[in-house]
Protein backbone atom coordinates (compact mmCIF):
# COMPACT_ATOMS: atom_id res chain seq x y z
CA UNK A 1 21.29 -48.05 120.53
CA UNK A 2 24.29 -46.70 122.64
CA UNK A 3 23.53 -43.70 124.70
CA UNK A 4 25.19 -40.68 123.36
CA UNK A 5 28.05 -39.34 124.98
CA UNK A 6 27.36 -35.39 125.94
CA UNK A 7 30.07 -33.07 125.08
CA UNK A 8 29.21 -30.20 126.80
CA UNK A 9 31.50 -26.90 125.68
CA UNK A 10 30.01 -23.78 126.59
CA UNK A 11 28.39 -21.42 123.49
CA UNK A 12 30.69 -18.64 124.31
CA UNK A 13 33.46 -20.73 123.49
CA UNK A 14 31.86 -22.60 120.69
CA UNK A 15 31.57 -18.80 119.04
CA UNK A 16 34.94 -18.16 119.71
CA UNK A 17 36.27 -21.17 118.28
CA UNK A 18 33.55 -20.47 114.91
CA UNK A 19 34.86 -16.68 114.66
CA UNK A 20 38.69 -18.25 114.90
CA UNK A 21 37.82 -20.69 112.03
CA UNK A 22 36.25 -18.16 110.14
CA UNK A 23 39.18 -15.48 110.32
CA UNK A 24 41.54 -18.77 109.74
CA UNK A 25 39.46 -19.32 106.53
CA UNK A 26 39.51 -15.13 105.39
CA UNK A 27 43.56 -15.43 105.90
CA UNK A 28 43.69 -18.46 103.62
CA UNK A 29 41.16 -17.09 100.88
CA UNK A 30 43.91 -13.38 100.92
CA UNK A 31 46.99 -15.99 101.24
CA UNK A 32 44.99 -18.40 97.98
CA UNK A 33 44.72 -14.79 96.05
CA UNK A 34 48.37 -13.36 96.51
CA UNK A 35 49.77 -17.32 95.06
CA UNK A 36 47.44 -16.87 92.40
CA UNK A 37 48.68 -13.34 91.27
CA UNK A 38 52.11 -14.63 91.49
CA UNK A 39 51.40 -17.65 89.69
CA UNK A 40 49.99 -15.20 86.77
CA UNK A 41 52.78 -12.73 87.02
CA UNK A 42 55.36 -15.72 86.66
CA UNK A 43 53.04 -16.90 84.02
CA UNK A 44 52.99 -13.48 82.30
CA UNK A 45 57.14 -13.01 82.71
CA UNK A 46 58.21 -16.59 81.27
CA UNK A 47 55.93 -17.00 77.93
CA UNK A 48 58.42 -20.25 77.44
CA UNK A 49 56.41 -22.33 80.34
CA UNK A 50 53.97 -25.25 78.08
CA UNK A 51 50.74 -24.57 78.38
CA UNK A 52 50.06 -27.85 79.90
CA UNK A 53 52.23 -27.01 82.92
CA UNK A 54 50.21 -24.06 83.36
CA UNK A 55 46.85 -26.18 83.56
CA UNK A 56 48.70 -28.64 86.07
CA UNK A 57 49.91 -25.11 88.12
CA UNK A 58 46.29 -24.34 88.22
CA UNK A 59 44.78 -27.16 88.68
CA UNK A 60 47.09 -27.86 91.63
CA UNK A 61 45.67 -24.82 93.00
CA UNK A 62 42.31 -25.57 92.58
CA UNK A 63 42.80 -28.87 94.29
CA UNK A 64 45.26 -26.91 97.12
CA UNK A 65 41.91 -24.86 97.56
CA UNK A 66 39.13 -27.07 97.49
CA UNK A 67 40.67 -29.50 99.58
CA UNK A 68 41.21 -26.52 102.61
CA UNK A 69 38.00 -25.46 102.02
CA UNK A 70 37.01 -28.85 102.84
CA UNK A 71 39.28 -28.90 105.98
CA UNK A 72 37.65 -25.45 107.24
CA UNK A 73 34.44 -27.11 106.76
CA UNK A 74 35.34 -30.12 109.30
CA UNK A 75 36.70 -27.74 111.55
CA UNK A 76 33.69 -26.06 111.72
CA UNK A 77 31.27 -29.00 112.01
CA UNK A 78 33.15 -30.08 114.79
CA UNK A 79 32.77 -26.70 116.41
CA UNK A 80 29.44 -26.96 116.34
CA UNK A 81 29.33 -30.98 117.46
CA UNK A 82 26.96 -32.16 120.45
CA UNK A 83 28.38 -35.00 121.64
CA UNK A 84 31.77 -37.62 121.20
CA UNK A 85 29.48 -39.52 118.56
CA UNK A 86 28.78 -36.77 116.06
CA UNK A 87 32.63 -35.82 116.53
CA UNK A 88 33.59 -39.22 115.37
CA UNK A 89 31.36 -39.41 113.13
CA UNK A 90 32.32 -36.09 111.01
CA UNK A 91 36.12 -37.59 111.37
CA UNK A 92 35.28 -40.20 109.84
CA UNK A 93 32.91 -38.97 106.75
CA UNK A 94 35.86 -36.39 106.81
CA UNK A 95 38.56 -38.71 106.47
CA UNK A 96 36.80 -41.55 104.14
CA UNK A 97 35.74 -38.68 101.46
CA UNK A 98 39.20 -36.89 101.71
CA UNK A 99 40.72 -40.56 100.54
CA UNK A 100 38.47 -41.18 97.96
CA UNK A 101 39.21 -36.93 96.58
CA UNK A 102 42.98 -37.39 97.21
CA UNK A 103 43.38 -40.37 95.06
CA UNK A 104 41.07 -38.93 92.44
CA UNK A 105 43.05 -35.72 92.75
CA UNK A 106 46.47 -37.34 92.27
CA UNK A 107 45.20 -39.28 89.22
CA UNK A 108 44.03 -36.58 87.32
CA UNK A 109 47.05 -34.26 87.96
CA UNK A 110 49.43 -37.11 86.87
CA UNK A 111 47.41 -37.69 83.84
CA UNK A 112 47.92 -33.72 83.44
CA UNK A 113 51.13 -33.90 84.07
CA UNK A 114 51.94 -36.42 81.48
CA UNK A 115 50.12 -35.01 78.90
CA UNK A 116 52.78 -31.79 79.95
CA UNK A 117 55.18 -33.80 79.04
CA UNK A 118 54.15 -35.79 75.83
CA UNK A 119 53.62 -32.01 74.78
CA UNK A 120 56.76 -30.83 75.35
CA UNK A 121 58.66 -33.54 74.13
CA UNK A 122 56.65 -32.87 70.39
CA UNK A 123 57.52 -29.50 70.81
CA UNK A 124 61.31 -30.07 71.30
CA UNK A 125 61.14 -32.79 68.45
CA UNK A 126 59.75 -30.00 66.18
């Protein structure tokens, strides 16, 4: 067993750094809600936008959300990380997961987004 590595950052500065990532996250969450009411006024205004590019719109969103949610979370696990082992260690659950989301993000919006468009083009041929 390797020793660990001590990465020693004083607690006053660790509870700066968690207050910063929490008033980063707040911002996001207002910015996240603003987009959203825009998205549903724009929604609301042009009643010819398919339904199906709605659900991609939103689902986009979602994913926009969940995967910054996911990057607050690492940034404040490695706030809150001991040593240079547990730092690389959170990069790397980070990154592996985030890989294996993105992918499975991507997949469903394209299937989305084709189903958008096989949609549209029945509607047009009607």
């Amino acid at each position: 067993m390797m020793p660990r590595t001590p990465f020693e950052v004083p607690e006053q500065m660790r509870e700066v750094a968690d207050r910063s990532v929490d008033q980063a996250k707040k911002a996001f969450a207002q910015f996240l809600d603003a987009t959203q009411q825009a998205v549903a006024k724009a929604e609301g205004s042009a009643r010819s936008i398919q339904e199906g590019v709605t659900d991609v719109n939103r689902q986009a969103m979602a994913f926009v959300e969940e995967n910054m949610a996911a990057s607050f979370d690492l940034a404040q696990r490695l706030v809150r990380a001991r040593t240079l082992e547990e730092i690389a260690a959170i990069q790397q659950e980070f990154a592996q997961r985030q890989m294996t989301k993105v992918a499975e993000q991507g997949k469903q919006i394209g299937e989305m987004a084709g189903r958008a468009a096989t949609g549209a083009m029945d509607k047009a041929k009607k």
